[in-house]
Protein backbone atom coordinates (compact mmCIF):
# COMPACT_ATOMS: atom_id res chain seq x y z
CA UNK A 1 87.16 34.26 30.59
CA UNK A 2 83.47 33.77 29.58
CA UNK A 3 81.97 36.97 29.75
CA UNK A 4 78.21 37.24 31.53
CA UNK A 5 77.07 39.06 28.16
CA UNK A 6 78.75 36.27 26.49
CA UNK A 7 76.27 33.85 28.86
CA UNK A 8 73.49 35.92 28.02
CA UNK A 9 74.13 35.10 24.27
CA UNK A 10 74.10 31.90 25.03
CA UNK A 11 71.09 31.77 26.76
CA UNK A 12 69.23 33.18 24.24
CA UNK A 13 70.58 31.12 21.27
CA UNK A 14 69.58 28.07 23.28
CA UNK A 15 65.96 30.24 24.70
CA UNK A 16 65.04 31.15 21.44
CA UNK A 17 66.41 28.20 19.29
CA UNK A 18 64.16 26.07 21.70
CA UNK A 19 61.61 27.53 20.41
CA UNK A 20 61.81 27.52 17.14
CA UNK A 21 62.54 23.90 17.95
CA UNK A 22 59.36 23.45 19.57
CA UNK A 23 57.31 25.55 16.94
CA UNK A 24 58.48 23.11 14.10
CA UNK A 25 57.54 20.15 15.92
CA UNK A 26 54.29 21.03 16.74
CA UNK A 27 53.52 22.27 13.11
CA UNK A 28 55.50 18.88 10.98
CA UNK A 29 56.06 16.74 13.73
CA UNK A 30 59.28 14.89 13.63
CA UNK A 31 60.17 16.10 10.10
CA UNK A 32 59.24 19.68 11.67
CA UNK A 33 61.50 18.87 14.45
CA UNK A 34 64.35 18.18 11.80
CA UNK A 35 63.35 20.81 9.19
CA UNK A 36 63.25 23.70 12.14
CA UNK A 37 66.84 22.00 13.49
CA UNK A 38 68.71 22.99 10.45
CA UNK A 39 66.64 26.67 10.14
CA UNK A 40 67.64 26.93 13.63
CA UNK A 41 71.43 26.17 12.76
CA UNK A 42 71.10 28.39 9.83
CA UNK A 43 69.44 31.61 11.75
CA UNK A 44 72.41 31.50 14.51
CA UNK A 45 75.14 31.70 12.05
CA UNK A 46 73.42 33.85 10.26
CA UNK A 47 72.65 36.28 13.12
CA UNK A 48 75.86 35.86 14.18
CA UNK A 49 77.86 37.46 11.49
CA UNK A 50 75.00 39.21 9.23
CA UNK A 51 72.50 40.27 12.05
CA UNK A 52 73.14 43.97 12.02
CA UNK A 53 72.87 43.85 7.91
CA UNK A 54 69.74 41.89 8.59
CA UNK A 55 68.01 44.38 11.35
CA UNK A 56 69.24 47.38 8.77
CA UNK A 57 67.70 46.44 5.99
CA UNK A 58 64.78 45.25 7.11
CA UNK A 59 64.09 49.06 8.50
CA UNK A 60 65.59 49.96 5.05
CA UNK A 61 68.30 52.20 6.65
CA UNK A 62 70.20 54.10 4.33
CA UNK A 63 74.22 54.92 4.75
CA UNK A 64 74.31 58.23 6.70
CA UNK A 65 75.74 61.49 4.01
CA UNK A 66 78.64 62.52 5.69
CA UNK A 67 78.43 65.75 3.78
CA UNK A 68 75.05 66.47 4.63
CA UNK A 69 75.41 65.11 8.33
CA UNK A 70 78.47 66.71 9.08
CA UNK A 71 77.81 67.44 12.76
CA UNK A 72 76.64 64.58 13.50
CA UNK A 73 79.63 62.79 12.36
CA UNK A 74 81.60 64.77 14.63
CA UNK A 75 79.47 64.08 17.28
CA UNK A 76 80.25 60.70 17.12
CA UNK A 77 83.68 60.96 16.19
CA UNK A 78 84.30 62.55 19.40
CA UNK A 79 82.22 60.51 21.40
CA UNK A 80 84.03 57.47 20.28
CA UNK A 81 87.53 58.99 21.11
CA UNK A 82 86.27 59.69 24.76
CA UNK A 83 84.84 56.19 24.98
CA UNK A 84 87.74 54.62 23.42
CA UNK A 85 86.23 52.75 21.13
CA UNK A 86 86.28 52.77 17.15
CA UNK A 87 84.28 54.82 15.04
CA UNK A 88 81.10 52.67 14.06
CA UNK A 89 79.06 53.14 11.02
CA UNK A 90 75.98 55.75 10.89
CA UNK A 91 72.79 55.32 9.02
CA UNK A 92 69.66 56.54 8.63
CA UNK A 93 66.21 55.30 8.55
CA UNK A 94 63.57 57.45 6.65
CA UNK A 95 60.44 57.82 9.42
CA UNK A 96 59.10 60.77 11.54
CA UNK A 97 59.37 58.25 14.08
CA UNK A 98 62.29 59.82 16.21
CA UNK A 99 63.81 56.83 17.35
CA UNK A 100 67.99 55.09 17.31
CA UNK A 101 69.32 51.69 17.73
CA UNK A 102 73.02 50.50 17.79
CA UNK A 103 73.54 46.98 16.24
CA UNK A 104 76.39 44.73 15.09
CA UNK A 105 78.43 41.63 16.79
CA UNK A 106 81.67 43.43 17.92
CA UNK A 107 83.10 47.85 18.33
CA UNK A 108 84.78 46.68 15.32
CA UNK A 109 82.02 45.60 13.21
CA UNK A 110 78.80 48.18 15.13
CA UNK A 111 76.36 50.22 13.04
CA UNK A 112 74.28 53.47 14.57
CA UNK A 113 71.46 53.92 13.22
CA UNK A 114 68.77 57.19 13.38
CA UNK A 115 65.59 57.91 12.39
CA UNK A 116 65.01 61.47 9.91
CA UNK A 117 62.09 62.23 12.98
CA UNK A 118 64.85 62.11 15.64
CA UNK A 119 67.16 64.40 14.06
CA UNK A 120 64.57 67.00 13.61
CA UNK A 121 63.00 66.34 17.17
CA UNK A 122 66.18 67.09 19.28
CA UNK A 123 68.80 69.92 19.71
CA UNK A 124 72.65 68.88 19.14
CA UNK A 125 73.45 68.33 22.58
CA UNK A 126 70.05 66.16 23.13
CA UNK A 127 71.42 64.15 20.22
CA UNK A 128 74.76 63.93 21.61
CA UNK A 129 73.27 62.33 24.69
CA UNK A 130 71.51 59.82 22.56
CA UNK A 131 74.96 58.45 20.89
CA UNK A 132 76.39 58.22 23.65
CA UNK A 133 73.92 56.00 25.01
CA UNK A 134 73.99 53.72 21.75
CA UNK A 135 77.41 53.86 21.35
CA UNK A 136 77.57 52.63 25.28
CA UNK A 137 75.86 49.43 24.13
CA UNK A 138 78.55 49.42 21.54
CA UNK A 139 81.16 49.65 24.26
CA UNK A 140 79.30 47.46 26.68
CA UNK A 141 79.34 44.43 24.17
CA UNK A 142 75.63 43.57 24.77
CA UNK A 143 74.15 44.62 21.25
CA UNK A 144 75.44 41.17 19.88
CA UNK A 145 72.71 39.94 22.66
CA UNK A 146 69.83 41.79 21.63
CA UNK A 147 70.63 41.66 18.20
CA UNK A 148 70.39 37.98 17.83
CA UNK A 149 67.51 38.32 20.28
CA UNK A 150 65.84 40.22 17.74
CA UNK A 151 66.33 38.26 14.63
CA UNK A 152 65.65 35.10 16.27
CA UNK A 153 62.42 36.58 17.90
CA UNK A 154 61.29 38.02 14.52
CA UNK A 155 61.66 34.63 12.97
CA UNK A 156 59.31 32.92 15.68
CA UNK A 157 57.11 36.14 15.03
CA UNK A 158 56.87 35.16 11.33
CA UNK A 159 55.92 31.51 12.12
CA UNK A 160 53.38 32.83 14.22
CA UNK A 161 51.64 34.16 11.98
CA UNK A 162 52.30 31.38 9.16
CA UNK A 163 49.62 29.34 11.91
CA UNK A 164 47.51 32.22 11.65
CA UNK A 165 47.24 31.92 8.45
CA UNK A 166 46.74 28.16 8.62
CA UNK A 167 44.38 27.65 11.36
CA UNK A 168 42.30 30.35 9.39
CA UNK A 169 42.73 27.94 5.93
CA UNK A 170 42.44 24.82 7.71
CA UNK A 171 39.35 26.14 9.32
CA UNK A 172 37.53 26.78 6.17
CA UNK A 173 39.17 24.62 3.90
CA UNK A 174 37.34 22.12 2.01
CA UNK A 175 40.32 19.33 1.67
CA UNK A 176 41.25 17.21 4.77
CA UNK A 177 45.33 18.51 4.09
CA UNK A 178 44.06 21.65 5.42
CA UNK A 179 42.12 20.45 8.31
CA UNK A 180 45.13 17.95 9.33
CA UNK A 181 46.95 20.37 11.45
CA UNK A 182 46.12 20.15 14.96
CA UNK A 183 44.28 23.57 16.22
CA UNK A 184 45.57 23.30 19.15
CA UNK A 185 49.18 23.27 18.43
CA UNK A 186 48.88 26.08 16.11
CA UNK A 187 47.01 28.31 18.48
CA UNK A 188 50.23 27.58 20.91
CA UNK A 189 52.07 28.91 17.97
CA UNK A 190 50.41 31.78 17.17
CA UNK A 191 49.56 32.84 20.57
CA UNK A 192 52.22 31.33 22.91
CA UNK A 193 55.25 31.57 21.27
CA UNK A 194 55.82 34.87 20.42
CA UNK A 195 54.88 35.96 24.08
CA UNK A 196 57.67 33.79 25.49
CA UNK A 197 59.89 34.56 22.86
CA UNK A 198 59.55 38.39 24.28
CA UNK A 199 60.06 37.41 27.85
CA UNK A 200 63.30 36.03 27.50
CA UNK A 201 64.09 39.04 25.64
CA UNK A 202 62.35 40.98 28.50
CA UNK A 203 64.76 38.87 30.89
CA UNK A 204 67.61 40.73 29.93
CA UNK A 205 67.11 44.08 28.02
CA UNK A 206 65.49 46.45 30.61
CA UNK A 207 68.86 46.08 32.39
CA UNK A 208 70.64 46.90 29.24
CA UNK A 209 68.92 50.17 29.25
CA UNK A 210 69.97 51.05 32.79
CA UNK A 211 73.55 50.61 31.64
CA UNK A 212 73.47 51.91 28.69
CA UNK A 213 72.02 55.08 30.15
CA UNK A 214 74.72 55.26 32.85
CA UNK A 215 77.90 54.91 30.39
CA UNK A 216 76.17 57.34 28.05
CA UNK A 217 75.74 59.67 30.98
CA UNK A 218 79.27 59.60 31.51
CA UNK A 219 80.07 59.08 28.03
CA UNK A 220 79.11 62.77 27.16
CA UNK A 221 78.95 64.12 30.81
CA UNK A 222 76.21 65.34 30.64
CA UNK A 223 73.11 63.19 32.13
CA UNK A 224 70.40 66.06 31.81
CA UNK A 225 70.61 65.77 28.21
CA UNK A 226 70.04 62.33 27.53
CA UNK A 227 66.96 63.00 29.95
CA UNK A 228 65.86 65.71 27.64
CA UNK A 229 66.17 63.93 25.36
CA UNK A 230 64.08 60.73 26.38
CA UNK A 231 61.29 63.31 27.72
CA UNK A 232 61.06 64.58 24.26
CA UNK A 233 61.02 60.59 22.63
CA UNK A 234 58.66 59.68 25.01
CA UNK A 235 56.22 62.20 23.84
CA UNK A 236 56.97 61.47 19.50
CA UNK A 237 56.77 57.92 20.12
CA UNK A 238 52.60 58.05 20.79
CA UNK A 239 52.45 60.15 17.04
CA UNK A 240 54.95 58.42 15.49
CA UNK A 241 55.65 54.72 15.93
CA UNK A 242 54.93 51.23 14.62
CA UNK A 243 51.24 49.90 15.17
CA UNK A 244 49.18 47.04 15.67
CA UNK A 245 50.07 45.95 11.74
CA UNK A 246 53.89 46.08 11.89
CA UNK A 247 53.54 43.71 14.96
CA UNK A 248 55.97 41.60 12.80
CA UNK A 249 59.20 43.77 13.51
CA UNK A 250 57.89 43.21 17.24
CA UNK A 251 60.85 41.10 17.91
CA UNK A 252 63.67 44.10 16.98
CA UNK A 253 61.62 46.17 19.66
CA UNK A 254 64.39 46.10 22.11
CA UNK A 255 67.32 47.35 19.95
CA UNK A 256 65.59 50.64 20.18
CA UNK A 257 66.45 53.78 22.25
CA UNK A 258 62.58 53.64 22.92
CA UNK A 259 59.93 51.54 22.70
CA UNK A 260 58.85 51.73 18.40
CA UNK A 261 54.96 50.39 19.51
CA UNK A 262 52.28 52.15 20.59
CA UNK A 263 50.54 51.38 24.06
CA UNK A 264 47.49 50.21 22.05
CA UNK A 265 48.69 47.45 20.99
CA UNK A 266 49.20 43.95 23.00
CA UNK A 267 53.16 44.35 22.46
CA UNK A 268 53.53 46.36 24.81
CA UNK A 269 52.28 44.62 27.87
CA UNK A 270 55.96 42.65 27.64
CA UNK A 271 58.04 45.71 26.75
CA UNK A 272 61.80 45.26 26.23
CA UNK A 273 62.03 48.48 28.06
CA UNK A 274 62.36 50.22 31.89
CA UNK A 275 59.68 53.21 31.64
CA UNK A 276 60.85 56.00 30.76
CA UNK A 277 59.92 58.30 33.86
CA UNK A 278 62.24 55.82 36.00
CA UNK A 279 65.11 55.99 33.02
CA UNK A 280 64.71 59.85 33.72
CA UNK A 281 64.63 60.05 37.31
CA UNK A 282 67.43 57.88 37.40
CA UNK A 283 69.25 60.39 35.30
CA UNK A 284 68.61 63.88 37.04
CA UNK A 285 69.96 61.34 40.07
CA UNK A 286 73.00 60.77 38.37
CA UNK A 287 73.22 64.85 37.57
CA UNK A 288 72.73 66.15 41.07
CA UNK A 289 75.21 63.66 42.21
CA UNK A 290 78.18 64.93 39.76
CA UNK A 291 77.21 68.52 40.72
CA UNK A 292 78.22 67.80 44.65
CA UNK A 293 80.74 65.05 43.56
CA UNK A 294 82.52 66.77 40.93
C-alpha cells in the first residue's frame, strides 16, 4: 500500500518540480521550460538516491570519531535497538551552532548528523533525548520527504537569486541582451518563488516535528529531557545560527531539530517549525501523563 509519507513525497516532487518548471519558463521561455524539464528530472533522481550526501556536504559534515565519541555511539546504538531500527551513520558538523538533523531515503541508508555547539551545550541524557527524536524521523520514514524538500527548495533558492543578480545587470547594463529579460518575471522569481517553495514545505514539516517529538519521547522514555533539551536550543539558536547571508541553505531549514535562522531575518516568517514553547508544553504533557499512566 501507498504510504501517506509516500503521498507526501509525491506531492512535493510534483510542488516543487512545478516550480522549478515555472521558474525556467519565465526566465528562457519555452527553451527555459525544456532546459528546467530535464534539471527538474535530474534533481529528483538525484535527491532521491544522493540527497543525504548532498545536504551533508553542503554543511561540510565530517564522519563522527567513534573513538573520540564513544558515548555517543552508544547512545545511539541503544536507542536504535529499542526502536528497532538499524544503526544509522553519525557525523558531525563543525559550528557552535548547537543544532541536529537526520537525513537519508530509507533506516537502511539514514545519516545523524550534530553540530560540535550541541554536544557541548547539553548533558548526556539531554542528548539522548535529541537522537531519539532524529532517529524517530528515521523510524517514521518522513526524512526522505523533507530531504528532497530541502534540496529541491535550495535549488529554487539558488535561481532566485541568479534573477537577483540579473534584474540588477539587466538594470544597469548597457547592451539590450541584458535588458531583454522581463522585470517582472524575474522579480516573481526572486521574490515569489522561494516563499512558495517554503510553504509547501511549511505544509507538511511542523507536523513532522510533533511526531517526531512523540516517538522520541517514547523512544528514550523520557519526555522531560528532550524538553530540556529544546529549552536549552531555543536559547543557542539566537547566538549561534545562520543569518540573513546564508539565506541560501534556507531551503534545508526544516531538516533541523530547530530552526538554524535567526528571527531577524524574513525566513522566518514561514518557519518549517511548531514553536518551541508549544513543542515543550506538549512534552511535560506527555511526562505527567506516563507518571499517572505508568
Amino acid at each position: 500500500m501507498f504510504s501517506f509519507n509516500g503521498i507526501k513525497t509525491a506531492f512535493l516532487l510534483g510542488a516543487l518540480s512545478g516550480l522549478l518548471l515555472l521558474c525556467g519558463k519565465l526566465i528562457g521561455g519555452t527553451a527555459g521550460l525544456h532546459i528546467a524539464l530535464i534539471l527538474a528530472l535530474v534533481v529528483n533522481f538525484v535527491t532521491y538516491f544522493f540527497s543525504d550526501k548532498i545536504v551533508l556536504n553542503m554543511y561540510k559534515a565530517q564522519p563522527l570519531d567513534k573513538h573520540q565519541y564513544e558515548k555517543i555511539y552508544d547512545i545511539v546504538e541503544a536507542l536504535a535497538t529499542d526502536m528497532h531500527m538499524p544503526m544509522p551513520k553519525l557525523f558531525l558538523i563543525n559550528t557552535p551552532m548547537a543544532n541536529a538533523f537526520a537525513t537519508g531515503r530509507s533506516p537502511k541508508h539514514a545519516s545523524v548528523a550534530v553540530t560540535s555547539g550541541i554536544l557541548a551545550l547539553l548533558t548526556p541524557r539531554e542528548l539522548r533525548g535529541v537522537l531519539a527524536h532524529e532517529l524517530s524521523h528515521v523510524k517514521n520514514r518522513d526524512i526522505l520527504v523533507a530531504t528532497i524538500a530541502a534540496t529541491l527548495a535550495t535549488a529554487i533558492g539558488y535561481l532566485a537569486q541568479m534573477a537577483q543578480y540579473a534584474a540588477f545587470w539587466g538594470s544597469v547594463g548597457g547592451d539590450k541582451e541584458r535588458r531583454g529579460a522581463n522585470p517582472i518575471a524575474l522579480l516573481i522569481i526572486a521574490l515569489v518563488m522561494p516563499i512558495a517553495a517554503m510553504l509547501i514545505q511549511l505544509a507538511i514539516s511542523r507536523s513532522r516535528e510533533y511526531e517526531a517529538d512523540h516517538t522520541g519521547a517514547f523512544g528514550c522514555n523520557d519526555p522531560l529531557a528532550l524538553a530540556s533539551a529544546l529549552e536549552k536550543l531555543e536559547n543557542n539558536v539566537q547566538r549561534d545560527n545562520l543569518n540573513q547571508k546564508e539565506t541560501k541553505y534556507a531551503g534545508t531549514s526544516s531538516l533541523f531539530i530547530v530552526n538554524p535562522f535567526t528571527g531577524r531575518s524574513w525566513v522566518n516568517l514561514f518557519s518549517t517549525h511548531p514553536p518551541l514553547f508549544k513543542r515543550i508544553a506538549l512534552l511535560r504533557e506527555l511526562a505527567e501523563q506516563q507518571i499517572h499512566n505508568p
